[in-house]
C-alpha atoms as a PDB file:
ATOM      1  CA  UNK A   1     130.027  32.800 144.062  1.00  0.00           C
ATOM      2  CA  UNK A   2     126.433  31.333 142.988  1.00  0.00           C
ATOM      3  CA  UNK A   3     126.437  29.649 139.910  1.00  0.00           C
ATOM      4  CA  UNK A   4     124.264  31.285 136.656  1.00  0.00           C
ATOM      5  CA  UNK A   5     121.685  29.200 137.511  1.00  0.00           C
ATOM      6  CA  UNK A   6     121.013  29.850 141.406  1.00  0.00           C
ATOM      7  CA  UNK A   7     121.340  33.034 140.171  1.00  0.00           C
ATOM      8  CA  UNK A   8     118.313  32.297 137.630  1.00  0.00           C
ATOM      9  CA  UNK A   9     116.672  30.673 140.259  1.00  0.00           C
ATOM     10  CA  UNK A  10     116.819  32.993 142.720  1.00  0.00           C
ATOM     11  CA  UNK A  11     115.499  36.200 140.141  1.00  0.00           C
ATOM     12  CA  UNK A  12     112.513  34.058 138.786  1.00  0.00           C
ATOM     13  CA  UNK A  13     111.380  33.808 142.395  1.00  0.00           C
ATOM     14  CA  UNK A  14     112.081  37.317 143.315  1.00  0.00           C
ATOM     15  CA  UNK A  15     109.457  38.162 140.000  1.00  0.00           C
ATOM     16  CA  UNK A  16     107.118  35.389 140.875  1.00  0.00           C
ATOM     17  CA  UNK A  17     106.606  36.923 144.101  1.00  0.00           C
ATOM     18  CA  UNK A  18     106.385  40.481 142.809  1.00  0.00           C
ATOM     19  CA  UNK A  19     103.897  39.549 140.010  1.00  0.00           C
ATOM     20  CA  UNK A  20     102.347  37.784 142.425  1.00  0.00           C
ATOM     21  CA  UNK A  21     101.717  41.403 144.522  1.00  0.00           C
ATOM     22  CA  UNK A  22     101.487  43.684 141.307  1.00  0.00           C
ATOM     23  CA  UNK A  23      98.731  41.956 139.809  1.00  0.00           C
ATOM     24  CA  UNK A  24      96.135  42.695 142.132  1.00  0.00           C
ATOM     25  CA  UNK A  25      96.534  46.191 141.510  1.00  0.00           C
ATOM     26  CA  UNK A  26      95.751  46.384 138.080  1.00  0.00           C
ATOM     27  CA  UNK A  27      91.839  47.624 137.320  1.00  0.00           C
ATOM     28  CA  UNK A  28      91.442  45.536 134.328  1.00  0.00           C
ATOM     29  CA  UNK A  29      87.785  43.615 134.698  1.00  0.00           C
ATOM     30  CA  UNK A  30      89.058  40.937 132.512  1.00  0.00           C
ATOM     31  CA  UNK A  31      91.729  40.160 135.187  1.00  0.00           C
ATOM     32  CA  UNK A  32      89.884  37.902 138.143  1.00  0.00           C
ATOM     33  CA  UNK A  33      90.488  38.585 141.601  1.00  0.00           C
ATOM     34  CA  UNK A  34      92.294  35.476 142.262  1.00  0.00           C
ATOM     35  CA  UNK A  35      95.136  34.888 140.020  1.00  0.00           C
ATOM     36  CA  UNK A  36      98.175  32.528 140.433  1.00  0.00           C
ATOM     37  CA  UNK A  37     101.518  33.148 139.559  1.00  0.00           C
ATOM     38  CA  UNK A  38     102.752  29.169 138.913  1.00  0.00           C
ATOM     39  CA  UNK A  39     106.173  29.856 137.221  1.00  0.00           C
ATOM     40  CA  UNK A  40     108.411  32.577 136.058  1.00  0.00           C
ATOM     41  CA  UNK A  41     111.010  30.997 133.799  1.00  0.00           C
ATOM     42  CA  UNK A  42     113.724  33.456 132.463  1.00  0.00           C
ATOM     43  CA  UNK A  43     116.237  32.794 128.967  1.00  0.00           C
ATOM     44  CA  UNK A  44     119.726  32.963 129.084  1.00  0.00           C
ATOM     45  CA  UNK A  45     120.420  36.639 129.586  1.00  0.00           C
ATOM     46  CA  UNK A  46     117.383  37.454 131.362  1.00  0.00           C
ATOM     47  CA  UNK A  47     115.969  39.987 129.190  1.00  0.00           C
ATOM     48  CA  UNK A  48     112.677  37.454 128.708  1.00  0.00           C
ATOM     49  CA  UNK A  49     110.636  35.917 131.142  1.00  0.00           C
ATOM     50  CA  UNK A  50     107.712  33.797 130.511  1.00  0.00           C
ATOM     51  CA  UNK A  51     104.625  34.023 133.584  1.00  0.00           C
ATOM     52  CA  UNK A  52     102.548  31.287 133.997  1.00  0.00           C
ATOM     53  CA  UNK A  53      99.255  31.824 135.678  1.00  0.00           C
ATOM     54  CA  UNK A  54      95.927  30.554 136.363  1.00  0.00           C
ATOM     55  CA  UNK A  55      92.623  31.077 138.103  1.00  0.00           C
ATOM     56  CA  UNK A  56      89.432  29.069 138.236  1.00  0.00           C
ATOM     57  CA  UNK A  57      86.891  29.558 135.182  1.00  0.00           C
ATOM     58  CA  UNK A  58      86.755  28.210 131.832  1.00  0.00           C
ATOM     59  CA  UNK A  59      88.900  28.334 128.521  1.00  0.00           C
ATOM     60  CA  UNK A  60      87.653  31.700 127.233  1.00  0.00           C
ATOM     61  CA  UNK A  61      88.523  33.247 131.031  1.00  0.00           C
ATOM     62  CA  UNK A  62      91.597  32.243 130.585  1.00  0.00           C
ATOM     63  CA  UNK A  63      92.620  33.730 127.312  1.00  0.00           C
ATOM     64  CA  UNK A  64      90.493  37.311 128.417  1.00  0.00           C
ATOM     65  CA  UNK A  65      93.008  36.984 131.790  1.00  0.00           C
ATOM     66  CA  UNK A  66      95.965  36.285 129.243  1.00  0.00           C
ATOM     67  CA  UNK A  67      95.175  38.962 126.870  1.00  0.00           C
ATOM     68  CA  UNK A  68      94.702  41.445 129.649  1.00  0.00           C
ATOM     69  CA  UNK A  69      98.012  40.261 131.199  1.00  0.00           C
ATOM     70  CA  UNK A  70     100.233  40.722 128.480  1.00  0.00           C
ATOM     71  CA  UNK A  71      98.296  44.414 127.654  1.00  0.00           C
ATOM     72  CA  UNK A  72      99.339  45.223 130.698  1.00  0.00           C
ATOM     73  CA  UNK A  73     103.344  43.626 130.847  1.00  0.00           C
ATOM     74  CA  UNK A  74     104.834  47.224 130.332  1.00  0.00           C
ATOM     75  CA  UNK A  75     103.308  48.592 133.431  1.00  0.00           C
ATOM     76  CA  UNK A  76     104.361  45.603 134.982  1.00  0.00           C
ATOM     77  CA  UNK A  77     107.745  45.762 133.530  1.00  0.00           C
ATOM     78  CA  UNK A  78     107.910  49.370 135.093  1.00  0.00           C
ATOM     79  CA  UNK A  79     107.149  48.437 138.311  1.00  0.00           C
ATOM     80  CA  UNK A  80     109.714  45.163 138.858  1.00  0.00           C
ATOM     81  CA  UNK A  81     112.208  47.966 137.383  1.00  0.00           C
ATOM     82  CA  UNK A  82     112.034  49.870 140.174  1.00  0.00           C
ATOM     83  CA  UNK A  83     112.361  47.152 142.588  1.00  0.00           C
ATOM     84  CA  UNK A  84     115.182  45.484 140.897  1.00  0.00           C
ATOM     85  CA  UNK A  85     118.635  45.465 141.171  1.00  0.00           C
ATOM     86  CA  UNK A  86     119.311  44.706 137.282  1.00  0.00           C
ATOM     87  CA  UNK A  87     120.556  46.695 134.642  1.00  0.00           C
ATOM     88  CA  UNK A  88     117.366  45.471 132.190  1.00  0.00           C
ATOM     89  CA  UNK A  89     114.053  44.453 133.347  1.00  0.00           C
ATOM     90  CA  UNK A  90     112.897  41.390 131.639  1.00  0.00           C
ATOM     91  CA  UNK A  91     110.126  41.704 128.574  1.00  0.00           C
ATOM     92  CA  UNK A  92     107.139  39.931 130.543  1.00  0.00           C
ATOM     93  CA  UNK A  93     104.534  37.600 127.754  1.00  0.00           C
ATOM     94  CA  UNK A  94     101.643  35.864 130.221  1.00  0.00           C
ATOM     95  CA  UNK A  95     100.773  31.777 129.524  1.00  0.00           C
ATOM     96  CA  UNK A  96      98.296  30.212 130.771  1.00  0.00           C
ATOM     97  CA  UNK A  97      99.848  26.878 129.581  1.00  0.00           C
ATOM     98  CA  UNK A  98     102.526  25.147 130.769  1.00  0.00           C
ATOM     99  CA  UNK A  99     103.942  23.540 127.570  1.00  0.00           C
ATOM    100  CA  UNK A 100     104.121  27.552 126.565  1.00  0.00           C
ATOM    101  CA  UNK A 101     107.258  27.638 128.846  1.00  0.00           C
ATOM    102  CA  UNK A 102     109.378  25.370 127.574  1.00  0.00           C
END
Protein backbone atom coordinates (compact mmCIF):
# COMPACT_ATOMS: atom_id res chain seq x y z
CA UNK A 1 0.00 0.00 0.00
CA UNK A 2 1.63 3.58 -0.88
CA UNK A 3 2.41 5.52 1.93
CA UNK A 4 0.30 9.14 2.60
CA UNK A 5 2.88 10.77 1.06
CA UNK A 6 3.40 8.91 -2.45
CA UNK A 7 -0.01 9.24 -2.28
CA UNK A 8 0.45 13.22 -1.95
CA UNK A 9 2.93 13.01 -4.40
CA UNK A 10 1.36 11.29 -6.85
CA UNK A 11 -2.20 13.74 -6.66
CA UNK A 12 -0.09 17.04 -6.76
CA UNK A 13 1.28 15.77 -10.06
CA UNK A 14 -1.92 14.48 -11.39
CA UNK A 15 -3.24 18.53 -10.70
CA UNK A 16 -0.02 19.99 -11.91
CA UNK A 17 -0.55 18.37 -15.09
CA UNK A 18 -4.26 19.15 -15.32
CA UNK A 19 -3.76 22.87 -14.41
CA UNK A 20 -1.21 22.72 -16.61
CA UNK A 21 -4.01 21.78 -19.63
CA UNK A 22 -7.00 23.79 -18.04
CA UNK A 23 -5.36 26.97 -18.03
CA UNK A 24 -5.07 27.59 -21.52
CA UNK A 25 -8.63 27.48 -21.87
CA UNK A 26 -9.61 30.17 -19.82
CA UNK A 27 -10.44 33.67 -21.93
CA UNK A 28 -9.19 35.90 -19.29
CA UNK A 29 -6.73 38.68 -21.16
CA UNK A 30 -4.95 39.13 -17.97
CA UNK A 31 -3.88 35.42 -18.16
CA UNK A 32 -0.67 35.21 -20.79
CA UNK A 33 -0.49 32.60 -23.23
CA UNK A 34 2.39 30.92 -21.73
CA UNK A 35 1.95 30.05 -18.20
CA UNK A 36 3.87 27.51 -16.01
CA UNK A 37 2.57 25.35 -13.56
CA UNK A 38 6.01 24.96 -11.16
CA UNK A 39 4.41 23.23 -8.08
CA UNK A 40 1.19 22.02 -6.70
CA UNK A 41 1.72 21.41 -3.00
CA UNK A 42 -1.37 19.94 -1.13
CA UNK A 43 -2.04 20.09 3.17
CA UNK A 44 -2.67 17.24 5.10
CA UNK A 45 -6.14 16.21 4.03
CA UNK A 46 -6.00 17.50 0.66
CA UNK A 47 -8.79 19.81 0.70
CA UNK A 48 -6.04 22.85 -0.13
CA UNK A 49 -3.63 23.07 -2.70
CA UNK A 50 -1.36 25.88 -3.32
CA UNK A 51 -0.31 26.46 -7.51
CA UNK A 52 2.71 27.99 -8.23
CA UNK A 53 3.12 29.56 -11.59
CA UNK A 54 4.99 31.85 -13.69
CA UNK A 55 5.43 33.40 -17.11
CA UNK A 56 7.84 35.95 -18.49
CA UNK A 57 6.92 39.80 -17.85
CA UNK A 58 7.33 42.00 -15.01
CA UNK A 59 6.02 42.30 -11.30
CA UNK A 60 2.65 43.90 -12.08
CA UNK A 61 2.06 40.83 -14.87
CA UNK A 62 2.46 38.71 -12.42
CA UNK A 63 0.02 39.81 -9.81
CA UNK A 64 -2.79 40.65 -12.97
CA UNK A 65 -1.94 36.62 -13.91
CA UNK A 66 -2.38 35.85 -10.05
CA UNK A 67 -5.45 37.78 -9.53
CA UNK A 68 -7.01 36.35 -12.64
CA UNK A 69 -5.94 32.84 -11.49
CA UNK A 70 -7.42 32.70 -8.28
CA UNK A 71 -10.88 34.56 -9.91
CA UNK A 72 -10.99 31.85 -11.82
CA UNK A 73 -10.01 28.66 -9.09
CA UNK A 74 -13.79 27.61 -8.89
CA UNK A 75 -14.04 26.87 -12.53
CA UNK A 76 -10.93 25.24 -12.18
CA UNK A 77 -11.96 23.43 -9.14
CA UNK A 78 -15.00 22.17 -11.29
CA UNK A 79 -13.15 20.87 -13.87
CA UNK A 80 -10.25 18.67 -11.79
CA UNK A 81 -13.67 17.44 -10.05
CA UNK A 82 -14.72 15.79 -12.81
CA UNK A 83 -11.53 14.21 -13.62
CA UNK A 84 -10.80 13.08 -10.18
CA UNK A 85 -11.20 10.17 -8.34
CA UNK A 86 -11.61 12.02 -4.80
CA UNK A 87 -14.39 12.54 -2.68
CA UNK A 88 -13.42 16.62 -2.36
CA UNK A 89 -11.67 18.60 -4.88
CA UNK A 90 -9.04 20.70 -3.37
CA UNK A 91 -9.75 24.74 -2.80
CA UNK A 92 -7.11 26.01 -5.51
CA UNK A 93 -5.26 29.88 -4.26
CA UNK A 94 -2.53 30.77 -7.30
CA UNK A 95 1.30 32.09 -6.07
CA UNK A 96 3.48 33.38 -8.00
CA UNK A 97 6.12 33.03 -5.20
CA UNK A 98 7.70 30.27 -3.99
CA UNK A 99 8.18 31.17 -0.27
CA UNK A 100 4.06 31.43 -0.61
CA UNK A 101 4.14 27.55 -0.50
CA UNK A 102 5.65 26.75 2.39
Amino acid sequence: MASMSELSEKYERSLLRRISELIPELKDPRIPVVVTVERVRLNRDFSQAKVLVSTLGDENDLFEMQTALNRASGFLQRELAQDSHMRKTPKLSFHTNAAELL
